[in-house]
C-alpha atoms as a PDB file:
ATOM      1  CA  UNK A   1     -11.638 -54.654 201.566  1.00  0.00           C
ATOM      2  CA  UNK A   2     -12.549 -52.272 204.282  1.00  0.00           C
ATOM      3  CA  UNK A   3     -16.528 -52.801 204.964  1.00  0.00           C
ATOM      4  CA  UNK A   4     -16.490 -49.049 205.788  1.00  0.00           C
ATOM      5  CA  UNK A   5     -15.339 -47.842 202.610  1.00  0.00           C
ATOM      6  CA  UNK A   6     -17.520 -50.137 200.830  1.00  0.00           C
ATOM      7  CA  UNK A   7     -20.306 -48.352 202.964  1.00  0.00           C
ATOM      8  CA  UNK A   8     -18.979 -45.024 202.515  1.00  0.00           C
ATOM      9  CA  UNK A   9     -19.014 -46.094 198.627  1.00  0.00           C
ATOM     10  CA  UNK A  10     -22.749 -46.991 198.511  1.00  0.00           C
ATOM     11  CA  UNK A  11     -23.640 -43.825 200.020  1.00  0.00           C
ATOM     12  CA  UNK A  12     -21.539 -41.795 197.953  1.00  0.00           C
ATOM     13  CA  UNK A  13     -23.450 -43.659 194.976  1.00  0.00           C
ATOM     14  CA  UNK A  14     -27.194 -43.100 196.471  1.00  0.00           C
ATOM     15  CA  UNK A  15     -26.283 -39.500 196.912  1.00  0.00           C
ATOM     16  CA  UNK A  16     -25.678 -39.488 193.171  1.00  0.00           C
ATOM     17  CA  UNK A  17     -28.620 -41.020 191.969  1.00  0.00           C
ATOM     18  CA  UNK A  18     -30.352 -38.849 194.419  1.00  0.00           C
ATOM     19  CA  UNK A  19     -29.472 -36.056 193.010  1.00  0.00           C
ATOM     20  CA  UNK A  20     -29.145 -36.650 189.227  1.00  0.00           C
ATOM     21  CA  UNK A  21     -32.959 -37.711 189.924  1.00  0.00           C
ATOM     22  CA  UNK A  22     -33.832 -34.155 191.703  1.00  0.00           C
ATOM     23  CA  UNK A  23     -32.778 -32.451 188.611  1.00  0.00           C
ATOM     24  CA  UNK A  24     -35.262 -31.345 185.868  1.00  0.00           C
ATOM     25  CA  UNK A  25     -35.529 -30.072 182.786  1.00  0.00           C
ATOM     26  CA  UNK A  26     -38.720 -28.656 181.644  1.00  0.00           C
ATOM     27  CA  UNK A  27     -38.898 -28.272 178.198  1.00  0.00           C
ATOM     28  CA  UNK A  28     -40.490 -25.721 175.868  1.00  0.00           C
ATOM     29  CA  UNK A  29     -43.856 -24.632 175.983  1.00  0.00           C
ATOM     30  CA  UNK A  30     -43.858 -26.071 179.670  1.00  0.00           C
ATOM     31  CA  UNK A  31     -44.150 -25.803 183.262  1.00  0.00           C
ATOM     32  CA  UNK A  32     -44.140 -27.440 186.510  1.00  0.00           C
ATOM     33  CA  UNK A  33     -46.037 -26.390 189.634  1.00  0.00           C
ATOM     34  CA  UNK A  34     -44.025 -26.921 192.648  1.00  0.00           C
ATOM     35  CA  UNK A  35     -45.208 -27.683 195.948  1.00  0.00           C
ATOM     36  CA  UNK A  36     -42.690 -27.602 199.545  1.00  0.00           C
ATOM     37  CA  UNK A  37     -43.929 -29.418 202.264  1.00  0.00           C
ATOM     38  CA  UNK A  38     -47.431 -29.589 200.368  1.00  0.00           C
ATOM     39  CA  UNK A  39     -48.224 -26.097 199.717  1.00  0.00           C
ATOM     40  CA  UNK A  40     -47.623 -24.229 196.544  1.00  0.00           C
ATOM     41  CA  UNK A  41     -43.528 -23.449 196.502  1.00  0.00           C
ATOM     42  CA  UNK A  42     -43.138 -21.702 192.424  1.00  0.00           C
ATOM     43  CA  UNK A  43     -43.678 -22.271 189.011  1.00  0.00           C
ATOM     44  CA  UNK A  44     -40.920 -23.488 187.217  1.00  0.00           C
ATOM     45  CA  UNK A  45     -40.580 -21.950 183.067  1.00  0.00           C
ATOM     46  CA  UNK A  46     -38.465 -23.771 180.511  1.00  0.00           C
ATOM     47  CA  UNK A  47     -34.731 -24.572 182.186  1.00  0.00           C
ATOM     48  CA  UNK A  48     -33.208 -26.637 183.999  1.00  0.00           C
ATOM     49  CA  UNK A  49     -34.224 -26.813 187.977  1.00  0.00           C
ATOM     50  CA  UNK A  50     -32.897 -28.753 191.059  1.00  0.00           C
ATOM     51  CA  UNK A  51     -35.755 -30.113 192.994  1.00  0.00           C
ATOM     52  CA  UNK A  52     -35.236 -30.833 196.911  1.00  0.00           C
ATOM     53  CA  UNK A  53     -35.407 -34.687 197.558  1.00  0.00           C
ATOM     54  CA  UNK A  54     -38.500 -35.499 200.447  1.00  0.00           C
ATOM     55  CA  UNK A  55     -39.375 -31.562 200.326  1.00  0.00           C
ATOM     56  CA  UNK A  56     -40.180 -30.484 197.367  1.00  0.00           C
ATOM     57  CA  UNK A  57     -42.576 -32.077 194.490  1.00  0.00           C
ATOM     58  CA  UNK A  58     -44.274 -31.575 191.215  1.00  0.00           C
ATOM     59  CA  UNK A  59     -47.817 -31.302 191.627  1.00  0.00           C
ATOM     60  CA  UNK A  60     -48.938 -30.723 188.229  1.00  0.00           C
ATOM     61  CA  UNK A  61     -47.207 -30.612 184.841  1.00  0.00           C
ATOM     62  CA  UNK A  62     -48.376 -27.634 182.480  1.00  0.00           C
ATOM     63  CA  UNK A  63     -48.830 -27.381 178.752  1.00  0.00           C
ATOM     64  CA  UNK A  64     -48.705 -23.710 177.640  1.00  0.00           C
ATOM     65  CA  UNK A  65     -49.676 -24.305 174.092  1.00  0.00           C
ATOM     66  CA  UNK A  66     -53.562 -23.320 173.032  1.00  0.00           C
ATOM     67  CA  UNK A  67     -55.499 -26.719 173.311  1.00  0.00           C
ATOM     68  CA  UNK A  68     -59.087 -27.818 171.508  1.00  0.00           C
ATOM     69  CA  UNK A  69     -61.424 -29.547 173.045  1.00  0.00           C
ATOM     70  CA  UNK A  70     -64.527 -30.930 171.371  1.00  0.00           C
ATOM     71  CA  UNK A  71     -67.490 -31.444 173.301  1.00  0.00           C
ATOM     72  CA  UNK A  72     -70.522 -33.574 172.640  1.00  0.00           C
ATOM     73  CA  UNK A  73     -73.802 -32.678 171.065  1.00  0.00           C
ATOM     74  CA  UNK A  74     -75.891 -30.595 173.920  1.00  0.00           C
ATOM     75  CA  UNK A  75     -79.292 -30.759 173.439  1.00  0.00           C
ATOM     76  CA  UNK A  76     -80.727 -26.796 173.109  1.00  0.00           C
ATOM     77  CA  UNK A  77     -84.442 -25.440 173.044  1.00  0.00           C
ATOM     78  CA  UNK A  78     -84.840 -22.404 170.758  1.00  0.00           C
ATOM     79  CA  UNK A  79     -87.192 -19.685 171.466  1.00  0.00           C
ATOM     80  CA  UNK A  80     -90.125 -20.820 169.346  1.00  0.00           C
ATOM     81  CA  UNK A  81     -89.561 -24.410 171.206  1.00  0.00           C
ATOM     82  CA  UNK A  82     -87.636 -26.555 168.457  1.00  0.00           C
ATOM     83  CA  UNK A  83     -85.191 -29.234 169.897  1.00  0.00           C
ATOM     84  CA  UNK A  84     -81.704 -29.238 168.869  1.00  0.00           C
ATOM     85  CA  UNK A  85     -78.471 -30.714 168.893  1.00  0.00           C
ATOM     86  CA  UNK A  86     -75.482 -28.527 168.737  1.00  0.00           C
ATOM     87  CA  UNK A  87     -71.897 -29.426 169.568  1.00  0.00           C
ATOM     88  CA  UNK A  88     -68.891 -26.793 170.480  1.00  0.00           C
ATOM     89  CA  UNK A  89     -65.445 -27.152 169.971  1.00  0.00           C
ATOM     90  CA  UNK A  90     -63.330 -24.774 172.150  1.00  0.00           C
ATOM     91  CA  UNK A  91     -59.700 -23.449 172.133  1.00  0.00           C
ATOM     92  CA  UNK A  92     -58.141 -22.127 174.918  1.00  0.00           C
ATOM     93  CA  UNK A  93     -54.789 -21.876 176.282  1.00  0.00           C
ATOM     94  CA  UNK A  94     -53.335 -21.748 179.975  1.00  0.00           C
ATOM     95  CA  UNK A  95     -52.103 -17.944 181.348  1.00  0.00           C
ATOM     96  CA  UNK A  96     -51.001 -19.303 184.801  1.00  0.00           C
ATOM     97  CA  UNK A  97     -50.525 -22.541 185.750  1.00  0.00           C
ATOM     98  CA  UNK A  98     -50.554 -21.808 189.416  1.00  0.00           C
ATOM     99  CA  UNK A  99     -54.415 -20.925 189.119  1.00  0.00           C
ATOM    100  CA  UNK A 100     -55.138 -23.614 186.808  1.00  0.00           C
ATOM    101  CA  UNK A 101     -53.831 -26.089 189.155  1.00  0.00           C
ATOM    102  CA  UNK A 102     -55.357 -24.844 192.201  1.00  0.00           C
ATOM    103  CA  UNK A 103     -58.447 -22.947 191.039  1.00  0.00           C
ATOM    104  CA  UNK A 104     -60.902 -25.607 189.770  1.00  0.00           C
ATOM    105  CA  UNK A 105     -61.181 -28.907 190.022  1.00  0.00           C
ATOM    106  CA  UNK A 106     -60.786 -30.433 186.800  1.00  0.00           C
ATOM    107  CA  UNK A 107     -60.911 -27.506 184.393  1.00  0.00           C
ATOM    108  CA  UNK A 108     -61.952 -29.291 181.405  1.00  0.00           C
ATOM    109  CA  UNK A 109     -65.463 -30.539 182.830  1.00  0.00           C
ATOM    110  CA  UNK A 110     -65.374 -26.801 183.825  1.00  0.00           C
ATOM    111  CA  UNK A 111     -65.308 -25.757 180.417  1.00  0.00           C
ATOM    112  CA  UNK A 112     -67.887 -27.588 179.274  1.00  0.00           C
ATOM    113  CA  UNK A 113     -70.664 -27.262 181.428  1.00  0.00           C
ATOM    114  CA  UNK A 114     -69.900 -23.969 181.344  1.00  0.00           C
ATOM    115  CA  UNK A 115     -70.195 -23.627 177.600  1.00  0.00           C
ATOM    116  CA  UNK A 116     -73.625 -25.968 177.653  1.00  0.00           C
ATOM    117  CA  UNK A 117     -75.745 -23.794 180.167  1.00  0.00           C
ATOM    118  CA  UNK A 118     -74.079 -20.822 178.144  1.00  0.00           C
ATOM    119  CA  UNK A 119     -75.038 -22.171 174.701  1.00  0.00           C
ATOM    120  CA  UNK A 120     -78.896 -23.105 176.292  1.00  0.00           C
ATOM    121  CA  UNK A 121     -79.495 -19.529 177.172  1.00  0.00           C
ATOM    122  CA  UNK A 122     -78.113 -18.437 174.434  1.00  0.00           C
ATOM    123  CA  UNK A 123     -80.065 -20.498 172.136  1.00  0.00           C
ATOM    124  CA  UNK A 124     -83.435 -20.112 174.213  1.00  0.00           C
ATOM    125  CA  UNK A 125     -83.785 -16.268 172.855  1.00  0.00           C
ATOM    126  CA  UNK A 126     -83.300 -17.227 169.344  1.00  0.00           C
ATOM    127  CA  UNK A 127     -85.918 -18.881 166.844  1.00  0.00           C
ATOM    128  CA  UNK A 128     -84.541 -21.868 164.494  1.00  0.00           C
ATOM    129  CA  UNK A 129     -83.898 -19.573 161.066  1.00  0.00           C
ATOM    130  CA  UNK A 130     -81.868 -17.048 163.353  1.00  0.00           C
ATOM    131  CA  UNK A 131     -79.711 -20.026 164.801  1.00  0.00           C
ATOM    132  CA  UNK A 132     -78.595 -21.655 162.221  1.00  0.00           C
ATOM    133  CA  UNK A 133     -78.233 -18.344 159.755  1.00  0.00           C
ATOM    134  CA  UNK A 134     -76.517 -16.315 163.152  1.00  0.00           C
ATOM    135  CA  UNK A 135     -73.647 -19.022 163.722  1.00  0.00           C
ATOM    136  CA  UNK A 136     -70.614 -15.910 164.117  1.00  0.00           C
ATOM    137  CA  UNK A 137     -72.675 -14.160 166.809  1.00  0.00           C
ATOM    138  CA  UNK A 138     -72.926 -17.642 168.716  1.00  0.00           C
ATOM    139  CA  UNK A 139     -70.063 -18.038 168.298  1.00  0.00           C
ATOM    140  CA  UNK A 140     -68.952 -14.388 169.618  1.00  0.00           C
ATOM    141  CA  UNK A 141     -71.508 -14.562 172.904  1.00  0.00           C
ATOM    142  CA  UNK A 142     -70.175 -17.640 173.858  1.00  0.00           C
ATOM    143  CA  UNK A 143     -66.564 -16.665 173.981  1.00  0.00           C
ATOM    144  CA  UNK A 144     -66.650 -13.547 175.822  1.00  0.00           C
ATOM    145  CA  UNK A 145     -68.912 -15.549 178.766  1.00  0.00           C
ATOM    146  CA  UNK A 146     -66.407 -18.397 178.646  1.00  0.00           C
ATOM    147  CA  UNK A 147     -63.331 -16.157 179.034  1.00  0.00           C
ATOM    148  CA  UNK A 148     -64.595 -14.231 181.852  1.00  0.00           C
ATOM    149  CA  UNK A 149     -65.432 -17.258 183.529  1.00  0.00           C
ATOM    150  CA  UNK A 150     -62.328 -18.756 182.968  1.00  0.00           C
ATOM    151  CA  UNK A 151     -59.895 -16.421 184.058  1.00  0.00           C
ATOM    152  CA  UNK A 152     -60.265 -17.175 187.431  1.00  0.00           C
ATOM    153  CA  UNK A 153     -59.196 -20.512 186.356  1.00  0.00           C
ATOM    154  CA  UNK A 154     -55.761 -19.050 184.619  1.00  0.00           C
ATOM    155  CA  UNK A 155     -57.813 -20.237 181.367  1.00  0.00           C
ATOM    156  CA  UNK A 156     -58.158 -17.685 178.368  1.00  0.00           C
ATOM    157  CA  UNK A 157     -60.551 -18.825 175.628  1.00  0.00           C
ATOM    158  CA  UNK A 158     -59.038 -17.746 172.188  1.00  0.00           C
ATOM    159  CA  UNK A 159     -62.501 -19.234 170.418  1.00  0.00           C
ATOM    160  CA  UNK A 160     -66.059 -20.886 170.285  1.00  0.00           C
ATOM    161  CA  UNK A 161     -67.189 -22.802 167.157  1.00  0.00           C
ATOM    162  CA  UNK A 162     -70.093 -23.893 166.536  1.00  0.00           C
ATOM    163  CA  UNK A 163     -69.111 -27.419 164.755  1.00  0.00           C
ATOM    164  CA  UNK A 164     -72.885 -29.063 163.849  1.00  0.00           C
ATOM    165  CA  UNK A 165     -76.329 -27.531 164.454  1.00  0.00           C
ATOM    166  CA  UNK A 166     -78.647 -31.014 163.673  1.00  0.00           C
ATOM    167  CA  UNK A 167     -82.195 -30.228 164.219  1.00  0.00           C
ATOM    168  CA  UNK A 168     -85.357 -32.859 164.612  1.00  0.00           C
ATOM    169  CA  UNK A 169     -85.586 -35.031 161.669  1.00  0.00           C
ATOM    170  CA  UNK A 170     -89.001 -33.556 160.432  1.00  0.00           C
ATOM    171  CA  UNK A 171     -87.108 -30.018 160.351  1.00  0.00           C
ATOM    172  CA  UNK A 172     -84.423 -31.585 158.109  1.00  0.00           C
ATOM    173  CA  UNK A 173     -87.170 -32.798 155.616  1.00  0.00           C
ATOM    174  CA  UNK A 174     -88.482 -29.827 155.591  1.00  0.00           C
ATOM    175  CA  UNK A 175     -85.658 -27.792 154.722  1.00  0.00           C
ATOM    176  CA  UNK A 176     -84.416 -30.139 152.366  1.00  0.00           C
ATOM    177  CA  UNK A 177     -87.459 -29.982 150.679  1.00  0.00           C
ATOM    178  CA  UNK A 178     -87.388 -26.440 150.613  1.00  0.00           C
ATOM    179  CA  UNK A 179     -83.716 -26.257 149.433  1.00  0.00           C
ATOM    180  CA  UNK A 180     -84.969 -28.460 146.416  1.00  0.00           C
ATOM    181  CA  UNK A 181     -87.627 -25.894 145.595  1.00  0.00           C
ATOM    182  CA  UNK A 182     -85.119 -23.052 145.604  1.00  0.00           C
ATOM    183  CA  UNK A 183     -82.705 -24.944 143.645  1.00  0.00           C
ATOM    184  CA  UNK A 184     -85.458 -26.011 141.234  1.00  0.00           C
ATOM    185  CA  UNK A 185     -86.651 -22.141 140.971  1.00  0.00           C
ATOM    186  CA  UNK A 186     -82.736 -21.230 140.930  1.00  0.00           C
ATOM    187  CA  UNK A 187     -82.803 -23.740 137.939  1.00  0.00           C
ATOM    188  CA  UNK A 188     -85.846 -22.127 135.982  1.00  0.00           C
ATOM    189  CA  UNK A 189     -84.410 -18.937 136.303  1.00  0.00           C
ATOM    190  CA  UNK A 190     -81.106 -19.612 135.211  1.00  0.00           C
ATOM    191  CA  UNK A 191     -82.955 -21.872 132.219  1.00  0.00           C
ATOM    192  CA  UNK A 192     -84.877 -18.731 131.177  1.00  0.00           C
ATOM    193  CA  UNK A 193     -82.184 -16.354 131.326  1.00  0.00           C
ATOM    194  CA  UNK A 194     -80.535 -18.961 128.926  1.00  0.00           C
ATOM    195  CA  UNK A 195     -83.320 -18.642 126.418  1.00  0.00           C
ATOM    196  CA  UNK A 196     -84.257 -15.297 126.564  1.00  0.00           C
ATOM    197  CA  UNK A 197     -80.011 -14.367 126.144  1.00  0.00           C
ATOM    198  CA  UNK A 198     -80.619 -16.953 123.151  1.00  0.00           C
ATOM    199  CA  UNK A 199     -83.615 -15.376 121.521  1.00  0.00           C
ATOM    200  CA  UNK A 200     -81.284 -12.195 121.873  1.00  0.00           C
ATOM    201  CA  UNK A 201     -78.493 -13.823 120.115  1.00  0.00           C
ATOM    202  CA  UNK A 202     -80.838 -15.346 117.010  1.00  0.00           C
ATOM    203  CA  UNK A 203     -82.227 -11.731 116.991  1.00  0.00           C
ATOM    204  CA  UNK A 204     -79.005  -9.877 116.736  1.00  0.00           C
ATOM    205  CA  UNK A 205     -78.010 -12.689 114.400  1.00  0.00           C
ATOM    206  CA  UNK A 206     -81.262 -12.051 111.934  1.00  0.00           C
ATOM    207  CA  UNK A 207     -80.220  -8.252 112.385  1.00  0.00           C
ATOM    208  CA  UNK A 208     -76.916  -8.738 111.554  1.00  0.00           C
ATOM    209  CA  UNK A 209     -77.797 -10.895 108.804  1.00  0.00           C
ATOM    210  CA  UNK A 210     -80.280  -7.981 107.211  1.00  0.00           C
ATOM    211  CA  UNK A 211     -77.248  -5.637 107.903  1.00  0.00           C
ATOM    212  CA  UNK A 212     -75.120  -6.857 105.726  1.00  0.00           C
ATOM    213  CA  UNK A 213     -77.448  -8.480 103.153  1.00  0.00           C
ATOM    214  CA  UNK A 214     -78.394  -4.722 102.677  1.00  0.00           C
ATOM    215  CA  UNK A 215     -74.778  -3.580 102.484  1.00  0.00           C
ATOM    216  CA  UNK A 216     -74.315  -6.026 100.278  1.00  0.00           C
ATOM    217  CA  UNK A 217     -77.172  -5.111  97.873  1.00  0.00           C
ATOM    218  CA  UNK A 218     -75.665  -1.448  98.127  1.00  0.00           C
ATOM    219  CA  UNK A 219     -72.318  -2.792  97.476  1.00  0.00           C
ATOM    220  CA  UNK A 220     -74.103  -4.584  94.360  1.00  0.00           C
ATOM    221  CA  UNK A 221     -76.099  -1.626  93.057  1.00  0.00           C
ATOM    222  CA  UNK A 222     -72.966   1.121  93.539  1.00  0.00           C
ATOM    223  CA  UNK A 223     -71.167  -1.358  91.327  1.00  0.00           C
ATOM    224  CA  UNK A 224     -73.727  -2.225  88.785  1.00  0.00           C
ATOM    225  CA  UNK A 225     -74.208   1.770  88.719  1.00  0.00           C
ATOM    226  CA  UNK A 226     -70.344   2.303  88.585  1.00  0.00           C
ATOM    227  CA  UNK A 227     -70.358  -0.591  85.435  1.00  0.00           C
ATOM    228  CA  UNK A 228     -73.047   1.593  83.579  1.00  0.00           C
ATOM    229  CA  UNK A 229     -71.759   4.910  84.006  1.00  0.00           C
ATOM    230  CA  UNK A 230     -68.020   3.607  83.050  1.00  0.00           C
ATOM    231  CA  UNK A 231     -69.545   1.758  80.106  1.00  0.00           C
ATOM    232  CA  UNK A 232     -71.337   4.819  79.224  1.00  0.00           C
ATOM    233  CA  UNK A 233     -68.364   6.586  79.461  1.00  0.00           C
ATOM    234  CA  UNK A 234     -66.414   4.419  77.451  1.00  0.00           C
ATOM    235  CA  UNK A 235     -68.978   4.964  74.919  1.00  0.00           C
ATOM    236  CA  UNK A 236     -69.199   8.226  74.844  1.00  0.00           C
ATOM    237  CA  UNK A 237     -65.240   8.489  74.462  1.00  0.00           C
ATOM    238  CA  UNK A 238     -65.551   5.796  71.854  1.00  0.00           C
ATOM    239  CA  UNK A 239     -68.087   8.019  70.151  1.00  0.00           C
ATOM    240  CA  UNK A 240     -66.203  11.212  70.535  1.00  0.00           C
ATOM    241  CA  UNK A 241     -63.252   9.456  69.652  1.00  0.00           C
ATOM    242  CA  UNK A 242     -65.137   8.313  66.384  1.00  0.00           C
ATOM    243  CA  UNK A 243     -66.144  11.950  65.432  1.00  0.00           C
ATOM    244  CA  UNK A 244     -63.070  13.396  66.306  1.00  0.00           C
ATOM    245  CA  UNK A 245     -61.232  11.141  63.828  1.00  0.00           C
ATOM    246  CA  UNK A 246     -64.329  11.453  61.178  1.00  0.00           C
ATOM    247  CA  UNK A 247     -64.055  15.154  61.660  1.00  0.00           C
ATOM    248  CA  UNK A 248     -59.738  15.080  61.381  1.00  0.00           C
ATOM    249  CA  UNK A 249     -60.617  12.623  58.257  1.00  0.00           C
ATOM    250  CA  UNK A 250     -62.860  15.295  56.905  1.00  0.00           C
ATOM    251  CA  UNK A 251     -60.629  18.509  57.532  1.00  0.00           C
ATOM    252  CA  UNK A 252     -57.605  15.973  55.968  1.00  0.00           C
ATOM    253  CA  UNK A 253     -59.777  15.889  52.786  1.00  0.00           C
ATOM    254  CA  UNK A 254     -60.248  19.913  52.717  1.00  0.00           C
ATOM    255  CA  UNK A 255     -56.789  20.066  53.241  1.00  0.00           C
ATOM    256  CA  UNK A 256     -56.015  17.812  50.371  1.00  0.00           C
ATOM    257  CA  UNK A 257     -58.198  19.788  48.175  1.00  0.00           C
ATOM    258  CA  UNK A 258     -57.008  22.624  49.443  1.00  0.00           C
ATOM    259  CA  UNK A 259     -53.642  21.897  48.647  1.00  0.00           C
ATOM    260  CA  UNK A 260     -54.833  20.528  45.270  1.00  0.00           C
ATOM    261  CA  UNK A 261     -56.168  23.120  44.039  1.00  0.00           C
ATOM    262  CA  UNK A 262     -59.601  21.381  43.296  1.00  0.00           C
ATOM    263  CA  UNK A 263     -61.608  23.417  40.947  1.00  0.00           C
ATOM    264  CA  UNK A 264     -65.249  24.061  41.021  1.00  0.00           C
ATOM    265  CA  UNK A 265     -66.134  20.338  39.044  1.00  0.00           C
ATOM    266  CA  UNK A 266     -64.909  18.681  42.270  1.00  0.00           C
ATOM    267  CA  UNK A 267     -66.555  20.941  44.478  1.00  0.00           C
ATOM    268  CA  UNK A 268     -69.529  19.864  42.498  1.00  0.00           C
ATOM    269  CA  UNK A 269     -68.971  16.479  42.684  1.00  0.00           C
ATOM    270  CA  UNK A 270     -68.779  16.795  46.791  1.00  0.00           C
ATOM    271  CA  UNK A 271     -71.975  18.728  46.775  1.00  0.00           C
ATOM    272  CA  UNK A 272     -73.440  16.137  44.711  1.00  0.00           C
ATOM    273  CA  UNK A 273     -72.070  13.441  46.953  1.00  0.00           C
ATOM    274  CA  UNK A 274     -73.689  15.343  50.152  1.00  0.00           C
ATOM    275  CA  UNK A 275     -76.687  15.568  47.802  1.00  0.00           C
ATOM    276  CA  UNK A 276     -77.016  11.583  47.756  1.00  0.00           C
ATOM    277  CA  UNK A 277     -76.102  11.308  51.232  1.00  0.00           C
ATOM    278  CA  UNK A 278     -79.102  13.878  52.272  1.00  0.00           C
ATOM    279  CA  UNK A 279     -81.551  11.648  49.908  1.00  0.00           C
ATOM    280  CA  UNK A 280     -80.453   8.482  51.748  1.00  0.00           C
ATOM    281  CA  UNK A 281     -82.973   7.472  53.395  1.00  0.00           C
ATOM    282  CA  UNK A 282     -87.074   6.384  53.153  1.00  0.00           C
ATOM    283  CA  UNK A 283     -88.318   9.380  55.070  1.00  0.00           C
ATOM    284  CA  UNK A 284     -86.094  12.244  53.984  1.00  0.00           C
ATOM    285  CA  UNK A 285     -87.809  14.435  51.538  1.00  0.00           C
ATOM    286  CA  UNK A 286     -85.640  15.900  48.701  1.00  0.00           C
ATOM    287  CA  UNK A 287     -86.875  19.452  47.585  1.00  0.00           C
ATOM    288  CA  UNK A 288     -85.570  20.047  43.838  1.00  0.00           C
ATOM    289  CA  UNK A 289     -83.851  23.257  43.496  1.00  0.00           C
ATOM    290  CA  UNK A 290     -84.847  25.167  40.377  1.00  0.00           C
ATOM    291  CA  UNK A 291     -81.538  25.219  38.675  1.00  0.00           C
ATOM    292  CA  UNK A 292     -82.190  21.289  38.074  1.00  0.00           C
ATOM    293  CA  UNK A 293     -81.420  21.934  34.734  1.00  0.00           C
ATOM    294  CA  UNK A 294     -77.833  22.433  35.241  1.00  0.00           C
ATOM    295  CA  UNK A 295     -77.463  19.310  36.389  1.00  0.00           C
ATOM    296  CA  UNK A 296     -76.633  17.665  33.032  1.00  0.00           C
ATOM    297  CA  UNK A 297     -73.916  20.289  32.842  1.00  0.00           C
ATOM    298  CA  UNK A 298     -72.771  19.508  35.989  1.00  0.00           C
ATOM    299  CA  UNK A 299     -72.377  15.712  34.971  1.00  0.00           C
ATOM    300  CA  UNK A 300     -70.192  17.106  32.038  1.00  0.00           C
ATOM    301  CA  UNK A 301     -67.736  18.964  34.080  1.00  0.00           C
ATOM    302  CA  UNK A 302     -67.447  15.410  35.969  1.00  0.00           C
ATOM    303  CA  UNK A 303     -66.871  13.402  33.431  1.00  0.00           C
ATOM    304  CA  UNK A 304     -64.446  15.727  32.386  1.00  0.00           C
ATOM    305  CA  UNK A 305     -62.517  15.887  35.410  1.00  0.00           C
ATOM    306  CA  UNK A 306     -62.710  12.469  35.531  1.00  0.00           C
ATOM    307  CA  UNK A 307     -60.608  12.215  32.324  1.00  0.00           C
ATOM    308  CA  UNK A 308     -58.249  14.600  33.290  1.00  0.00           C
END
């Protein structure tokens, strides 16, 4: 075989791989600074690029996404001279890649010495209750500073938390002590709204109690009145009933007579018989009329009507 072709072959090949290696993707959520000849060329966004082999390079690879970075405890000073530790975590995200890869050196370090001295003078005009009860406006101070800062960095901070404020041990005793005393007087509270709600409770239940106990004694009494009256009722209807049927028995009897034709020897005997009734009795007095003496011609008549 021809050495020349075999050459030519090679070279063919390198050219290739030369330029199969030049070509880039950069993928989403990415990009690649470019530098010519060692100064800044372009930024390359998502797509597919061809780089120039021996002229062109990547200086720095770019992630757009919004990154967290959590920094270690800084040691603070509040304002009535009480030594903390406080730790941030940060989120940011890169704008511009071009002045995030040429505008500091090493960004990240940036960031958090940045957001130390920051959180020291913030700190240092606060007193211990208002930094640990003010955490949002912390917070809020230290992410407007750090995003100013950082913009000439092509850094935006989204956020600032504060993740643990641990003060000196002696404070910690202190307020744990004086969490136990609120939770204790919490406690007591709570415990005597309990018993006064349950004095309440036996209270209304007593009243209730007396409530109906006297409804029931009304209920009682209405009926015990209602049983009298309709027993009295019932014997004054029995009563009436009575007379009424002595009375028909009675006008019956005149009737019969009537319609008998009874002559004046019965009539006697009936007066005599209302006689007897009228002298029934211990305390009635009988007055003797003065035609007594007709009386044995009275009994006559009977007798004879008797017979008849």
């Amino acid at each position: 075989m021809n050495p020349l072709i075999i050459i030519l072959g090679l070279i063919f090949i390198a050219l290739l791989a030369l330029i199969f290696t030049n070509i880039k993707v950069v993928p989403q959520s990415k990009a690649y600074v470019i530098e010519r000849l060692g100064t800044y060329h372009s930024t390359w966004q998502t797509g597919l690029h061809l780089k120039i082999p021996f002229v062109d390079r990547i200086a720095k690879k770019v992630s757009l996404k919004e990154q967290v970075v959590d920094f270690r405890p800084q040691p603070v000073i509040t304002k009535d001279n009480v030594t903390m530790q406080i730790d941030t975590v940060v989120f940011f995200q890169i704008t511009d890649p071009k002045l995030y890869c040429y505008g500091v050196e090493s960004p990240l370090s940036a960031i958090e010495n940045l957001s130390a001295t920051t959180l020291r003078n913030i700190i240092g005009e606060l007193e211990l209750d208002s930094t640990l009860t003010s955490r949002d406006t912390i917070n809020a101070k230290i992410r407007v500073i750090l995003d100013e800062a950082t913009d000439p960095w092509g850094i935006k901070v989204n956020r600032v938390e504060l993740k643990n404020i641990i003060p000196p041990r002696e404070i910690q005793d202190a307020m744990e002590k004086q969490m136990k005393a609120e939770r204790e007087r919490r406690e007591a509270i709570l415990r005597a709204e309990g018993e006064k709600q349950s004095r309440i409770l036996v209270a209304e239940g007593h009243k209730e109690s007396k409530i109906l106990e006297a409804e029931a004694e009304k209920q009682s009494a209405i009926l015990r009145a209602e049983a009298v009256k309709e027993s009295k009722i019932r014997e004054a209807e029995g009563e009436a009933e009575a007379i009424a049927k002595v009375q028909s028995a009675q006008a019956e009897a005149i009737k019969m007579l009537n319609e008998a034709n009874a002559g004046d020897a019965v009539l006697r005997i009936k007066a005599l018989e209302a006689f007897a009734k009228a002298a029934d009795g211990q305390a009635t007095k009988i007055i003797i009329p003065s035609e007594i003496q007709g009386m044995a011609g009275l009994a006559e008549g009977i007798v004879e009507s008797v017979k008849n």
